[in-house]
Protein backbone atom coordinates (compact mmCIF):
# COMPACT_ATOMS: atom_id res chain seq x y z
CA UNK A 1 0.00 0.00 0.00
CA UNK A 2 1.19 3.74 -0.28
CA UNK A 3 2.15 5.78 1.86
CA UNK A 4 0.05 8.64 3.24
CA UNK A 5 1.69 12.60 2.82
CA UNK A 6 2.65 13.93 5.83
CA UNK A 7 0.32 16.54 7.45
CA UNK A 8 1.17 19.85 6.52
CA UNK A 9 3.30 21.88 8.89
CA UNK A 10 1.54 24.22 11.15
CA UNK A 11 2.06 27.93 10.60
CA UNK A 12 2.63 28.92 14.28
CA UNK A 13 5.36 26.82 14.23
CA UNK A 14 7.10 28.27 11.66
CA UNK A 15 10.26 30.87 11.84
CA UNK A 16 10.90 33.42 9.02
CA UNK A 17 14.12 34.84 8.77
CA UNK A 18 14.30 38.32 6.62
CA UNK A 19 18.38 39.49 5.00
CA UNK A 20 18.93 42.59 4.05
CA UNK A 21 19.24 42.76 -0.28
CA UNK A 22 21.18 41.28 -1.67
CA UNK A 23 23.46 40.12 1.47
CA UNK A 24 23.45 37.78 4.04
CA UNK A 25 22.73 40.33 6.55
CA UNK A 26 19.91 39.31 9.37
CA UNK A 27 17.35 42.21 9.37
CA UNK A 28 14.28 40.69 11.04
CA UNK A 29 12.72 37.31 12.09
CA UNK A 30 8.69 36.51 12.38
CA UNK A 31 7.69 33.74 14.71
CA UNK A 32 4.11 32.53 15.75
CA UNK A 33 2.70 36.62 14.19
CA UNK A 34 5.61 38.58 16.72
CA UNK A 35 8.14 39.91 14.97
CA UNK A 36 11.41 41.33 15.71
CA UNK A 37 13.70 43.60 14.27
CA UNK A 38 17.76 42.51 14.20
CA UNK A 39 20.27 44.73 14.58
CA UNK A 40 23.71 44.27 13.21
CA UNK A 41 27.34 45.21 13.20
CA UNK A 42 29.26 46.61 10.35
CA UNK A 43 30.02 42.86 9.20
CA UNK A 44 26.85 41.86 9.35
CA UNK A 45 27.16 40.24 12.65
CA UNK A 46 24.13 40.76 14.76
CA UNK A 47 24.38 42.16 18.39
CA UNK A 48 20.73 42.93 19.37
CA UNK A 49 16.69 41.96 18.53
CA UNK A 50 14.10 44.22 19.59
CA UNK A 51 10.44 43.20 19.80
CA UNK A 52 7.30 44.97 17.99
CA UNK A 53 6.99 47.28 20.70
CA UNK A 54 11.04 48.39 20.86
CA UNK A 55 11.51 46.25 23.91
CA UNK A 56 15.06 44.75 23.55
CA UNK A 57 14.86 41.24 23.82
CA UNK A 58 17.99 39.76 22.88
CA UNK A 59 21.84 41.41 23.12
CA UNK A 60 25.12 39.80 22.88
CA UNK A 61 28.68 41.57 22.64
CA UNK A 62 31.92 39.87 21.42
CA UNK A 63 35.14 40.55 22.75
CA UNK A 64 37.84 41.20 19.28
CA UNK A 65 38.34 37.58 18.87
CA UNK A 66 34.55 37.05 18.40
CA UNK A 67 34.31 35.10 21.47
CA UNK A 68 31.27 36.27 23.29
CA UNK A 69 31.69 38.70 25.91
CA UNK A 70 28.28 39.37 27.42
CA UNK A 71 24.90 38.06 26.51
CA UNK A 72 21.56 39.66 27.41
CA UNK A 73 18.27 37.82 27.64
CA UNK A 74 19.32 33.96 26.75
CA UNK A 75 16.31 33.59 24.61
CA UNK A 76 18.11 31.95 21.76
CA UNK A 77 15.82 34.56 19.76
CA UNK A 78 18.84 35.10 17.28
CA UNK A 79 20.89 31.67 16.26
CA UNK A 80 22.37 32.62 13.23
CA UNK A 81 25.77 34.25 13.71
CA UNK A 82 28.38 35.31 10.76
């Protein structure tokens, strides 16, 4: 007999990740309808997420060896890294 297709993937369990252009530059991510805004580094390495209403909710500072130095609000909100 055949196999039955799996059952579709629920939308408030999906993460979308927004770059910048045409870069690889984190800019945003939407998860379960909140989204939050990314900011990044001159590299493109980001360093803070802020929430709809401008309430930071993730931070994280690297020392010069990009070794991480302090990290605010261990929400894993922001997993890529350059």
């Amino acid at each position: 007999m055949g196999t039955s297709p799996e059952p579709p993937v629920p939308a408030a369990t999906m993460i979308t990740w927004v770059f910048e252009g045409d870069s690889c530059i984190l800019v945003a991510k939407i998860v379960n309808g909140k989204h939050y805004s990314i900011l990044s580094d001159y590299p493109g390495v980001p360093f803070a997420a802020y929430d709809d209403a401008g309430v930071a909710e993730w931070s994280c500072e690297l020392d010069i060896y990009g070794k991480v130095r302090k990290l605010g609000n261990c929400l894993l909100l922001v997993m890529v890294r350059s």
